[in-house]
Protein backbone atom coordinates (compact mmCIF):
# COMPACT_ATOMS: atom_id res chain seq x y z
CA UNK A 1 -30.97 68.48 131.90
CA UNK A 2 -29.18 70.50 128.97
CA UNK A 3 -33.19 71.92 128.59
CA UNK A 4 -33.23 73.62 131.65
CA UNK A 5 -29.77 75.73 131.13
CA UNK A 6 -29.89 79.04 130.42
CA UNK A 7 -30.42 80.64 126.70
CA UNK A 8 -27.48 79.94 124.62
CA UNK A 9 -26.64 76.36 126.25
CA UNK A 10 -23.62 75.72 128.28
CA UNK A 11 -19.99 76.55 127.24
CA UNK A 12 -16.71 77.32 128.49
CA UNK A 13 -16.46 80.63 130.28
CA UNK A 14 -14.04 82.99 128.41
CA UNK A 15 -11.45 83.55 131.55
CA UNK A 16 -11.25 79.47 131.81
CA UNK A 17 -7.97 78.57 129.54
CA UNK A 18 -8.42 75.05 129.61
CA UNK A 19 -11.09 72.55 130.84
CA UNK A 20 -10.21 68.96 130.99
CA UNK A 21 -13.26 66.30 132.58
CA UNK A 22 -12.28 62.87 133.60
CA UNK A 23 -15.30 60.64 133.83
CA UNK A 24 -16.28 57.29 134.37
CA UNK A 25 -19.09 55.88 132.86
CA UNK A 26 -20.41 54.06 136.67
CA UNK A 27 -19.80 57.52 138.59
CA UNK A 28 -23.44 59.08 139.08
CA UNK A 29 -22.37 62.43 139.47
CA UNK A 30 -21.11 62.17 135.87
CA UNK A 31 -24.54 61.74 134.67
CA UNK A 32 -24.72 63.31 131.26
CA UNK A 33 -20.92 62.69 130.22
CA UNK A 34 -19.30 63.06 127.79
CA UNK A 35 -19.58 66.71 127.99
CA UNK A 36 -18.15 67.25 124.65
CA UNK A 37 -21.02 66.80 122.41
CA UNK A 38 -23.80 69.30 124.08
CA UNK A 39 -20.61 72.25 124.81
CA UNK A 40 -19.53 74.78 122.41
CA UNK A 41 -15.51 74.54 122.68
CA UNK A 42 -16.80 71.90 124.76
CA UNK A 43 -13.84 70.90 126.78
CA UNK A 44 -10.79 67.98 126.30
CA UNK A 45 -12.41 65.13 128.17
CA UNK A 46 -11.49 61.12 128.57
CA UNK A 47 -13.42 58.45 130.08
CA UNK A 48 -11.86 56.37 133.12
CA UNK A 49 -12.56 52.72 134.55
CA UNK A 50 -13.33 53.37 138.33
CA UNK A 51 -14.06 50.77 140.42
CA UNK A 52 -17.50 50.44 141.41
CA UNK A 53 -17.73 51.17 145.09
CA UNK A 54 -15.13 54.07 144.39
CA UNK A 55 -16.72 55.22 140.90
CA UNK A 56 -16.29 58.47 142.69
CA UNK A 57 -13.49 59.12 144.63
CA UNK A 58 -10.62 61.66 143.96
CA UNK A 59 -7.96 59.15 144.28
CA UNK A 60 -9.14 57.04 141.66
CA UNK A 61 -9.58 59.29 139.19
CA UNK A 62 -6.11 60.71 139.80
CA UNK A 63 -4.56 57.16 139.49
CA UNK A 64 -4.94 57.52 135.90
CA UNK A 65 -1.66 58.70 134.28
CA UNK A 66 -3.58 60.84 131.59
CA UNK A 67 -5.57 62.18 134.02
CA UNK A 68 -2.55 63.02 136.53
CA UNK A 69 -0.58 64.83 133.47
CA UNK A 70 -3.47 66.67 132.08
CA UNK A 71 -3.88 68.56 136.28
CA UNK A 72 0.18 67.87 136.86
CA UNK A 73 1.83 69.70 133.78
CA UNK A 74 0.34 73.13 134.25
CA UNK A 75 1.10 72.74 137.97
CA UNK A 76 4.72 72.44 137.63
CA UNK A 77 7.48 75.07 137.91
CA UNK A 78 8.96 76.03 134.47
CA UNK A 79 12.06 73.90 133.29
CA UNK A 80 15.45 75.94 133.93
CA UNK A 81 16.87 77.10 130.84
CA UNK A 82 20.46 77.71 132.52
CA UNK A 83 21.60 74.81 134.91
CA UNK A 84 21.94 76.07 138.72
CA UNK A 85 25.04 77.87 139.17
CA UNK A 86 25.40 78.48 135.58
CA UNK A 87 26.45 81.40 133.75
CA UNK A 88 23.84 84.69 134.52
């Protein structure tokens, strides 16, 4: 697979800040996981236990607390620095 990409092999496009890959070994689509190895600033990745007949599915991956954090932190609004209804 990695033969047929083009010249240079693959790698993280400059205007991606982070990449983060959740796989699990029994998915299919995650043939060729981890990613890590064959990527220049290849990206943060950890493996998962999916069930089998759900190796795929969305929900399952996101059941995974390090996976949930990794997508949830950068998601969330900024912490308040000045309690509401606090001095201006």
């Amino acid at each position: 697979m990695y033969r047929r990409l083009l010249n240079g092999g693959p790698l993280r496009p400059d205007r991606v800040a982070g990449w983060f890959n959740a796989w699990c070994p029994i998915d299919p689509v995650a043939i060729g996981c981890p990613l890590g190895d064959h990527w220049r600033n290849g990206p943060d990745e950890t493996p998962v236990a999916n069930p089998a007949g759900r190796a795929h599915d969305i929900e399952e991956y996101l059941a995974h607390p390090e996976v949930a954090r990794t997508i949830g932190i950068p998601l969330s609004p900024p912490a308040l620095t000045t309690p509401p209804g606090g001095p201006a």
